[in-house]
PDB file of N, CA and C in Angstrom:
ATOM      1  N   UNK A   1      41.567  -3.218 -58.489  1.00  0.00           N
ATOM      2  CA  UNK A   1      41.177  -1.924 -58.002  1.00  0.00           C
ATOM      3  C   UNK A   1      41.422  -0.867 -59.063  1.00  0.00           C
ATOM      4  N   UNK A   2      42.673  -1.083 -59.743  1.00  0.00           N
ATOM      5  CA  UNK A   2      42.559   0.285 -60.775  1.00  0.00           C
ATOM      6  C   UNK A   2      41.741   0.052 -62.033  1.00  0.00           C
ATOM      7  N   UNK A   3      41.366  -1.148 -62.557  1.00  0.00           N
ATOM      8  CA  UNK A   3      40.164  -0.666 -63.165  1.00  0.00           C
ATOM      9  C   UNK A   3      38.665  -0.702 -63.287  1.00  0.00           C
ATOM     10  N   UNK A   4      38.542  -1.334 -61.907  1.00  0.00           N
ATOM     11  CA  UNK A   4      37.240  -0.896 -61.411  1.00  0.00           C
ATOM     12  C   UNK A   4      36.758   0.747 -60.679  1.00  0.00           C
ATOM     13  N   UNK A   5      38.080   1.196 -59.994  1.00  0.00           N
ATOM     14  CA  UNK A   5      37.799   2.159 -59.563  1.00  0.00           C
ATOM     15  C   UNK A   5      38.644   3.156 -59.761  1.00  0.00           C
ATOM     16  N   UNK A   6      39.730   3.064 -60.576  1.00  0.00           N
ATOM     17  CA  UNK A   6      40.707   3.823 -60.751  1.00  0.00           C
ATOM     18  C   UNK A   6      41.626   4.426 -59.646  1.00  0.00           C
ATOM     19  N   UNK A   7      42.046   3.096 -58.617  1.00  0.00           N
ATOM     20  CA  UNK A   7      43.114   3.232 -57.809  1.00  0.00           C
ATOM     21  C   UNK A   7      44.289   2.505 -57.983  1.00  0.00           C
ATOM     22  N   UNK A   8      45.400   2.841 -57.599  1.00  0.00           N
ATOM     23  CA  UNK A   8      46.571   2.463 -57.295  1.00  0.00           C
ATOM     24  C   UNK A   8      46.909   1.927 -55.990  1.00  0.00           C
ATOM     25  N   UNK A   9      47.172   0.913 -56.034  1.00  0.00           N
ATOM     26  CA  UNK A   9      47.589   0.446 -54.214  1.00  0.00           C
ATOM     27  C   UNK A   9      49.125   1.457 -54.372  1.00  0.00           C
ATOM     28  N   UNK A  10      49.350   1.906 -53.234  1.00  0.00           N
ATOM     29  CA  UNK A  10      50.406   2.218 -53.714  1.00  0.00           C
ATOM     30  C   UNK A  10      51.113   2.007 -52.599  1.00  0.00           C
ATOM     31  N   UNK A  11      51.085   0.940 -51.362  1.00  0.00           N
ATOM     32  CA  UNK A  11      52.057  -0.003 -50.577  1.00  0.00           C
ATOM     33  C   UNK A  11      50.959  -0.914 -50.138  1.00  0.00           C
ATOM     34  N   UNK A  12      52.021  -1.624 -49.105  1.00  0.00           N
ATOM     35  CA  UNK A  12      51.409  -2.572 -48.141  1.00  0.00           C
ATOM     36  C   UNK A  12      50.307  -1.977 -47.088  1.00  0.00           C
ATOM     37  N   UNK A  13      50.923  -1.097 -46.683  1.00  0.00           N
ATOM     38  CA  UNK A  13      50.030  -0.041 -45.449  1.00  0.00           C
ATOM     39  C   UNK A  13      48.663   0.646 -46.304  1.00  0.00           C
ATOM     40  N   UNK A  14      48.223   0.445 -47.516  1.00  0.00           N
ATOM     41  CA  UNK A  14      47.344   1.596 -47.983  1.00  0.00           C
ATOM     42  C   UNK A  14      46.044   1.032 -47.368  1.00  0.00           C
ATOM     43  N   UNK A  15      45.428   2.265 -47.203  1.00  0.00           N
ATOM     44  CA  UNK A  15      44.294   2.236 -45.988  1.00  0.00           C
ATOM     45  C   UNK A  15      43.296   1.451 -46.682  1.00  0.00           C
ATOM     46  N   UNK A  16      43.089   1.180 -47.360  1.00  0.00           N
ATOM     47  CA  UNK A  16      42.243  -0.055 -48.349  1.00  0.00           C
ATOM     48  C   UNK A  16      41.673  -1.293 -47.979  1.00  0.00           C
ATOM     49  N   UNK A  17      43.163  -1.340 -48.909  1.00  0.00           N
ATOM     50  CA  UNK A  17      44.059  -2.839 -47.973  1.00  0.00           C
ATOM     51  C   UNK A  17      43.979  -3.408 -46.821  1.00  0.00           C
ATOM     52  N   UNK A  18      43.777  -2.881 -45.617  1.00  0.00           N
ATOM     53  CA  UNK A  18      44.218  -2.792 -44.575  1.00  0.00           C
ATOM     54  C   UNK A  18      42.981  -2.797 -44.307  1.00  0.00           C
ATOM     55  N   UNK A  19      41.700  -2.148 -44.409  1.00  0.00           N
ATOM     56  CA  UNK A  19      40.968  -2.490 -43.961  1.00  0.00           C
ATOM     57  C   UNK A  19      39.746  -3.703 -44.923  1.00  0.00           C
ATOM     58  N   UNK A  20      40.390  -4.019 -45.590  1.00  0.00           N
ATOM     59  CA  UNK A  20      39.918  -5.502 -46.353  1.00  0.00           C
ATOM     60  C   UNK A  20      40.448  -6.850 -45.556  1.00  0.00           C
ATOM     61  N   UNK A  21      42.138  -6.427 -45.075  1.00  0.00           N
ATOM     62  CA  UNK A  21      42.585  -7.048 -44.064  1.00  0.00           C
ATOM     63  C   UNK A  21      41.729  -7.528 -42.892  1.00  0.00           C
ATOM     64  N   UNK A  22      41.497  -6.396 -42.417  1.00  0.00           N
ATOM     65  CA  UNK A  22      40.862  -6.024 -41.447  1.00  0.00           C
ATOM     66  C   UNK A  22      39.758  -7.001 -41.144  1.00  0.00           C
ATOM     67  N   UNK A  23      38.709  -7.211 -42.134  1.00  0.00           N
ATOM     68  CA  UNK A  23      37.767  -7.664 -42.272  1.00  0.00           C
ATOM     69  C   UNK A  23      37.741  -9.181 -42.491  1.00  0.00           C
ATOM     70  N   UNK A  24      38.779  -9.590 -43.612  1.00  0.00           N
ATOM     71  CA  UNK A  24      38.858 -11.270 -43.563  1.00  0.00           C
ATOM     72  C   UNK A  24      39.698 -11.830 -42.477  1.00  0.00           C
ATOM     73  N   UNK A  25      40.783 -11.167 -41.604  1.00  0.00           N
ATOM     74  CA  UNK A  25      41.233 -11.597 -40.494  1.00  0.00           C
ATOM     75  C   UNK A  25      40.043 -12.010 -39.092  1.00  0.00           C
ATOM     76  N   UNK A  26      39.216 -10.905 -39.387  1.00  0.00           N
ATOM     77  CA  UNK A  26      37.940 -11.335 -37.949  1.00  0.00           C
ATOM     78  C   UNK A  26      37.376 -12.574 -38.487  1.00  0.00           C
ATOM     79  N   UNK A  27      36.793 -12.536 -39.850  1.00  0.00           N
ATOM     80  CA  UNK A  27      35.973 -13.666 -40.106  1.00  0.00           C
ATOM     81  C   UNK A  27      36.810 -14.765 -40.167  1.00  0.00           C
ATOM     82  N   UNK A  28      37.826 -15.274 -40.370  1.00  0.00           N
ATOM     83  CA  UNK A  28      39.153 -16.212 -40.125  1.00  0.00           C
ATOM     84  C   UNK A  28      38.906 -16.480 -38.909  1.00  0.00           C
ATOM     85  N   UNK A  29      39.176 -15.620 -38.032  1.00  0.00           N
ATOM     86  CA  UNK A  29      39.097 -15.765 -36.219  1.00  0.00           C
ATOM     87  C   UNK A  29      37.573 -16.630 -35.929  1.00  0.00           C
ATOM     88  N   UNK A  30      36.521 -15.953 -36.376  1.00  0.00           N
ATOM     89  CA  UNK A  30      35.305 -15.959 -35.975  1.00  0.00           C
ATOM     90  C   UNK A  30      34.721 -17.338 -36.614  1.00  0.00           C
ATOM     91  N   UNK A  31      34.716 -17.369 -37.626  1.00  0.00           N
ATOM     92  CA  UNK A  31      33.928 -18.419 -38.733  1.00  0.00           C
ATOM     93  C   UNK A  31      34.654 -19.523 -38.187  1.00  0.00           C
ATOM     94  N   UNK A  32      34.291 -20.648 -37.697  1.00  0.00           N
ATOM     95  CA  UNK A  32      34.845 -21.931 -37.553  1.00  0.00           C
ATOM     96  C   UNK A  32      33.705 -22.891 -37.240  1.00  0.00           C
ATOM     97  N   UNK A  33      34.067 -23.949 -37.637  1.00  0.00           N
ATOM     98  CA  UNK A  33      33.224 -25.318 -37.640  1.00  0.00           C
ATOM     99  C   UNK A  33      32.040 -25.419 -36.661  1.00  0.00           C
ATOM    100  N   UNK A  34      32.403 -25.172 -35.342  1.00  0.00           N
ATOM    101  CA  UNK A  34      31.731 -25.422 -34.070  1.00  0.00           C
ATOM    102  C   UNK A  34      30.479 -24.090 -34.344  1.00  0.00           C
ATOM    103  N   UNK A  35      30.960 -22.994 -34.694  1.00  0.00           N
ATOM    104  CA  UNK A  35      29.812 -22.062 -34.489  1.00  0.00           C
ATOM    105  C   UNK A  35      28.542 -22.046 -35.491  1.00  0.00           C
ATOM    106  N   UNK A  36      29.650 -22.406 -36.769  1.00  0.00           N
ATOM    107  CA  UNK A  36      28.446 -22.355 -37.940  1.00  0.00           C
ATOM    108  C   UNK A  36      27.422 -23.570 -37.839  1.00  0.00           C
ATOM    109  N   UNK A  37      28.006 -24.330 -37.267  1.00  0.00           N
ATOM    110  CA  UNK A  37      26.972 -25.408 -36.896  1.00  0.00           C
ATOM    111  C   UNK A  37      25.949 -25.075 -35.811  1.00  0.00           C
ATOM    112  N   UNK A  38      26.341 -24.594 -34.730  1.00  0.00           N
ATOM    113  CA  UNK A  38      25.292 -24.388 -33.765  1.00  0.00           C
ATOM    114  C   UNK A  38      24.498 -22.883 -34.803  1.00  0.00           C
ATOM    115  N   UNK A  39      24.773 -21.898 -35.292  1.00  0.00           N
ATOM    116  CA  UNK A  39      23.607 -21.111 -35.758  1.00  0.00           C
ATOM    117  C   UNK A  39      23.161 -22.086 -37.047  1.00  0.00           C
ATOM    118  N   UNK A  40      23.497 -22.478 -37.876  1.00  0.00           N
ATOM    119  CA  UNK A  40      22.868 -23.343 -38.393  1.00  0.00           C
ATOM    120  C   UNK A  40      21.880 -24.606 -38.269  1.00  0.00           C
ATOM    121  N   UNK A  41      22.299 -25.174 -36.618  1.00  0.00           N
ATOM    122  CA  UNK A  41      20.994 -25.994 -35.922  1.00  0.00           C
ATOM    123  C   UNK A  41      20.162 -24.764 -35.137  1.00  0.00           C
ATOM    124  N   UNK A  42      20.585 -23.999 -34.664  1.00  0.00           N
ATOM    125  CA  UNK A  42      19.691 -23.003 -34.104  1.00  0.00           C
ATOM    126  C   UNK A  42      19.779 -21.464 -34.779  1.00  0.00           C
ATOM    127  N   UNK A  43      18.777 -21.361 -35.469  1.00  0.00           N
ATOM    128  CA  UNK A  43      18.659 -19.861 -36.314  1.00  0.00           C
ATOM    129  C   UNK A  43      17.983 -18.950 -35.167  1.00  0.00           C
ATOM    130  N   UNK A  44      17.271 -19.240 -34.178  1.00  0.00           N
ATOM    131  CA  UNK A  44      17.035 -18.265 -33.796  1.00  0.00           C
ATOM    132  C   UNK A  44      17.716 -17.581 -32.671  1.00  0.00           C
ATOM    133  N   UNK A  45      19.388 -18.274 -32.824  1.00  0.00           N
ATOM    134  CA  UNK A  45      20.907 -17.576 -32.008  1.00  0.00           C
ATOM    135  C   UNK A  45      21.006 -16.274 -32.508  1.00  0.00           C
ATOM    136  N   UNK A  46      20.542 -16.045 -34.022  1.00  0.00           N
ATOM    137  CA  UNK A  46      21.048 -14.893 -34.833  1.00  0.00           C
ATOM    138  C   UNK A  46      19.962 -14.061 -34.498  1.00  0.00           C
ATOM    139  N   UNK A  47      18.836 -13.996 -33.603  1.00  0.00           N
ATOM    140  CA  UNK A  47      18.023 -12.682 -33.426  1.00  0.00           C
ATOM    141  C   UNK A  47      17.668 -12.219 -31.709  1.00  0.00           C
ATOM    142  N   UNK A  48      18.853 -13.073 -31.244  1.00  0.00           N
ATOM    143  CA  UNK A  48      18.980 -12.990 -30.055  1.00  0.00           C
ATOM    144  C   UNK A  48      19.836 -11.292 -29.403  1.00  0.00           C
ATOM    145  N   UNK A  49      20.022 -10.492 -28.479  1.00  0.00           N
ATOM    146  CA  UNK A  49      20.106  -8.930 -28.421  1.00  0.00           C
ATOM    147  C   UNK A  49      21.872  -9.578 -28.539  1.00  0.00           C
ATOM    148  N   UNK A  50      22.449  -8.447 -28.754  1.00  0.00           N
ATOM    149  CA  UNK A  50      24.204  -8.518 -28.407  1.00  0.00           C
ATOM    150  C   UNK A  50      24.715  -8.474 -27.138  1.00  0.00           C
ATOM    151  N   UNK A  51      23.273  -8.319 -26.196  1.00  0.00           N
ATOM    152  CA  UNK A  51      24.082  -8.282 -25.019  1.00  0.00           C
ATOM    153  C   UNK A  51      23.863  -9.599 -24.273  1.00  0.00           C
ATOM    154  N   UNK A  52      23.678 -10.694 -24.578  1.00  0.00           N
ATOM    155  CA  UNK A  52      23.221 -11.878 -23.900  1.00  0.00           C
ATOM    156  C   UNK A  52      24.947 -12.598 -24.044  1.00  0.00           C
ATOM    157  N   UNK A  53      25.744 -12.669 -22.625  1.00  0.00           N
ATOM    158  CA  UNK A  53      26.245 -13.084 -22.611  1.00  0.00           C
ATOM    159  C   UNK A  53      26.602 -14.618 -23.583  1.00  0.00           C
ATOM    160  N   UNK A  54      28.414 -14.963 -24.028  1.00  0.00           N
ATOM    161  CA  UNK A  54      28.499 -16.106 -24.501  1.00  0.00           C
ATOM    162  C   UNK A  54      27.993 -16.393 -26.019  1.00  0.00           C
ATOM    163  N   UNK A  55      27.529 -15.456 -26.767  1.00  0.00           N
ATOM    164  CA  UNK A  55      27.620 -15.459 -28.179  1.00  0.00           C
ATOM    165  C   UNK A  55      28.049 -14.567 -29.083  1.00  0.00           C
ATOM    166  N   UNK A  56      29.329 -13.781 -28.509  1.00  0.00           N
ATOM    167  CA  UNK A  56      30.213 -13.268 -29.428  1.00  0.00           C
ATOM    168  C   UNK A  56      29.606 -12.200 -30.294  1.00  0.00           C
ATOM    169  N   UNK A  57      28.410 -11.959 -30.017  1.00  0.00           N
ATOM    170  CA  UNK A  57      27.859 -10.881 -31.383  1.00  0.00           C
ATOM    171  C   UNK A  57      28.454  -9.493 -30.909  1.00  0.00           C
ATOM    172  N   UNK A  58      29.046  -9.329 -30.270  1.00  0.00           N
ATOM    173  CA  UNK A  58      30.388  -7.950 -30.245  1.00  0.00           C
ATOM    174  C   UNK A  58      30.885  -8.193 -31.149  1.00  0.00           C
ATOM    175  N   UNK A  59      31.654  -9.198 -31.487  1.00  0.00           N
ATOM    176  CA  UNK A  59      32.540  -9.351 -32.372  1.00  0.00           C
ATOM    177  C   UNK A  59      31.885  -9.259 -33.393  1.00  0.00           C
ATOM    178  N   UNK A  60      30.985  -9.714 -34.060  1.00  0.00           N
ATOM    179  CA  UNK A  60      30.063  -9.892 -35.144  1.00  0.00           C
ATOM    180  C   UNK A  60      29.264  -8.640 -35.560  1.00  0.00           C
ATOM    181  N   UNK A  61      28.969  -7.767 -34.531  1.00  0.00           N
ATOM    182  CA  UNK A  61      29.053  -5.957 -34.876  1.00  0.00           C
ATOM    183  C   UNK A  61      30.113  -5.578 -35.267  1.00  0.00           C
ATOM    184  N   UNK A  62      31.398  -6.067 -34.853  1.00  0.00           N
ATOM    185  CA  UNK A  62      32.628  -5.560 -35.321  1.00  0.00           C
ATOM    186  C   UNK A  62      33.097  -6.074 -36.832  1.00  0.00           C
ATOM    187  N   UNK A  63      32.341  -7.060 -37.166  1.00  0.00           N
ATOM    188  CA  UNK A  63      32.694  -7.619 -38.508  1.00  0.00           C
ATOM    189  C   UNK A  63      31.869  -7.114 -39.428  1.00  0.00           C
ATOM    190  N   UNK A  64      30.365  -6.465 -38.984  1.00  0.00           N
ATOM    191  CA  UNK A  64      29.875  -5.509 -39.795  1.00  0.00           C
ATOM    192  C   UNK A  64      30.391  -4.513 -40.001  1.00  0.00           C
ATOM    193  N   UNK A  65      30.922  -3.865 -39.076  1.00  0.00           N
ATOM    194  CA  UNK A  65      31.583  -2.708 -39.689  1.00  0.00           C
ATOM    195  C   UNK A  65      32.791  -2.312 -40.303  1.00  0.00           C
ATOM    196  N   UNK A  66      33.493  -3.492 -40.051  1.00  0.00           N
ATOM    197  CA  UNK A  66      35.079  -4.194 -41.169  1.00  0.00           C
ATOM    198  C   UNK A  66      34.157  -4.198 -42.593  1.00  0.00           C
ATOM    199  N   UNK A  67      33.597  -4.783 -42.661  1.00  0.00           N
ATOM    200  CA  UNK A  67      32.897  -5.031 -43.977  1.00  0.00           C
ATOM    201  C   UNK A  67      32.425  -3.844 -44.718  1.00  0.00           C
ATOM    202  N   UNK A  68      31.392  -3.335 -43.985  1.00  0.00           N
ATOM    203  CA  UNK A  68      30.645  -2.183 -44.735  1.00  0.00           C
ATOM    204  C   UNK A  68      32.224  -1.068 -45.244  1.00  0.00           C
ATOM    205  N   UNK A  69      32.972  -0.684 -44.006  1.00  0.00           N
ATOM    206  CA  UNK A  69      34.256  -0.254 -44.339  1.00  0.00           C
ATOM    207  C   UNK A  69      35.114  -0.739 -45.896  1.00  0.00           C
ATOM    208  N   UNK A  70      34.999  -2.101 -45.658  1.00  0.00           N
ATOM    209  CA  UNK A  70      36.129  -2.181 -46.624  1.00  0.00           C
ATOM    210  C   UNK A  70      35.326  -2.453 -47.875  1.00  0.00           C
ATOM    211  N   UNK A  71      33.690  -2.027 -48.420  1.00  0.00           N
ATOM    212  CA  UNK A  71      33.297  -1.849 -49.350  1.00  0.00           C
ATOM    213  C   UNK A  71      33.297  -0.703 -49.502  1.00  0.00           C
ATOM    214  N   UNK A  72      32.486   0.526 -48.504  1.00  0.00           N
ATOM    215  CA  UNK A  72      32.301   1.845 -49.358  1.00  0.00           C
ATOM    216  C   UNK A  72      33.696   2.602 -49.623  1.00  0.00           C
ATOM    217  N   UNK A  73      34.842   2.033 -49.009  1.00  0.00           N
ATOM    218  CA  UNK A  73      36.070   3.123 -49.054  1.00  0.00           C
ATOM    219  C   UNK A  73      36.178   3.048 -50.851  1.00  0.00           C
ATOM    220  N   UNK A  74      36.629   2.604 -51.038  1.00  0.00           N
ATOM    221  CA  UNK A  74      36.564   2.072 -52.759  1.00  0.00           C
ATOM    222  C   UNK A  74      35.341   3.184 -53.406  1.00  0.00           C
ATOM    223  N   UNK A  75      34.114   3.036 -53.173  1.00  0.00           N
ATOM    224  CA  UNK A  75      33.598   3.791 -53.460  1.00  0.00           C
ATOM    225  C   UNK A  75      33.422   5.109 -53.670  1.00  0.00           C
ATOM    226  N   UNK A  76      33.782   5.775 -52.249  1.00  0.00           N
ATOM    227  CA  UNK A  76      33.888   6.867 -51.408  1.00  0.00           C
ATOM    228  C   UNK A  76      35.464   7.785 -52.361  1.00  0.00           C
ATOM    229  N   UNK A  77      36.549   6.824 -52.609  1.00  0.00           N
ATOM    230  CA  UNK A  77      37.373   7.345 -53.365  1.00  0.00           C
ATOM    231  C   UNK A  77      37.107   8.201 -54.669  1.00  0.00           C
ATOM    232  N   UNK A  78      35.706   7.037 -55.350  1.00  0.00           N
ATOM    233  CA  UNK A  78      35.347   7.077 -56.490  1.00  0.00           C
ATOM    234  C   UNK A  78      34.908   8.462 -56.664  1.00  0.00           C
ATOM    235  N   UNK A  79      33.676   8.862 -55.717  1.00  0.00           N
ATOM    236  CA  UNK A  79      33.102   9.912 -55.697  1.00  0.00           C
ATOM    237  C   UNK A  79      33.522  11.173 -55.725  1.00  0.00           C
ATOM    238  N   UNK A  80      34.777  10.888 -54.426  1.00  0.00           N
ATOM    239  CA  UNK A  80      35.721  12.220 -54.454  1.00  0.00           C
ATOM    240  C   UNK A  80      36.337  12.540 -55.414  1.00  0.00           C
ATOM    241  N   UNK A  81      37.052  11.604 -56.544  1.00  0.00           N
ATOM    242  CA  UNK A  81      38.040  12.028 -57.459  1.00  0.00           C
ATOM    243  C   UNK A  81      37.251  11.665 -58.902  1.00  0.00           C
ATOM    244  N   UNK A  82      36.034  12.330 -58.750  1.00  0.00           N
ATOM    245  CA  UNK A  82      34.992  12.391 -59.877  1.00  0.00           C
ATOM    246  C   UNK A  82      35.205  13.741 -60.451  1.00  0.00           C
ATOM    247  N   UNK A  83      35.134  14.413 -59.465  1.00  0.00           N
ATOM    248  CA  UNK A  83      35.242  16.026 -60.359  1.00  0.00           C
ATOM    249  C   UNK A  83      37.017  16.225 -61.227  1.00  0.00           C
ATOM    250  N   UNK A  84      38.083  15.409 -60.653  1.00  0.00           N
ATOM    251  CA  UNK A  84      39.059  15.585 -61.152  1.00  0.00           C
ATOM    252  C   UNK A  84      39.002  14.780 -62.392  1.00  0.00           C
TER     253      UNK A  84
END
């Protein structure tokens, strides 16, 4: 992180972190043997609505937005502490 973006972690708690955490803990939970196999025999599970009971895509909105999170923050730092 500090020399891609010129940060310092500067603990365990830094909001970063935490939400990088954030993000490989769901997919840990989520990603397992049994599922990747059934969307992998059936692709068209993945264009099915989020509200059809019994396929978890709550959770899987929630892992989009762990994600997108724990890329632009990094970024978002970048931008702000451009003029300094």
């Amino acid at each position: 992180m500090s020399v891609v973006y010129d940060y310092d972690i500067a603990s365990h708690d830094d909001v970063i972190v935490n939400a990088a955490k954030r993000a490989w803990d769901l997919f840990l939970r989520l990603s397992t043997p049994r599922k990747n196999a059934l969307f992998a025999a059936y692709p068209f599970l993945m264009k099915l609505p989020s509200w059809v009971p019994g396929l978890g895509l709550k959770d899987a909105i929630l892992s989009k937005r762990y994600v997108k999170d724990m890329l632009d923050m990094p970024y978002d730092y970048v931008i702000r502490n451009r003029a300094s």
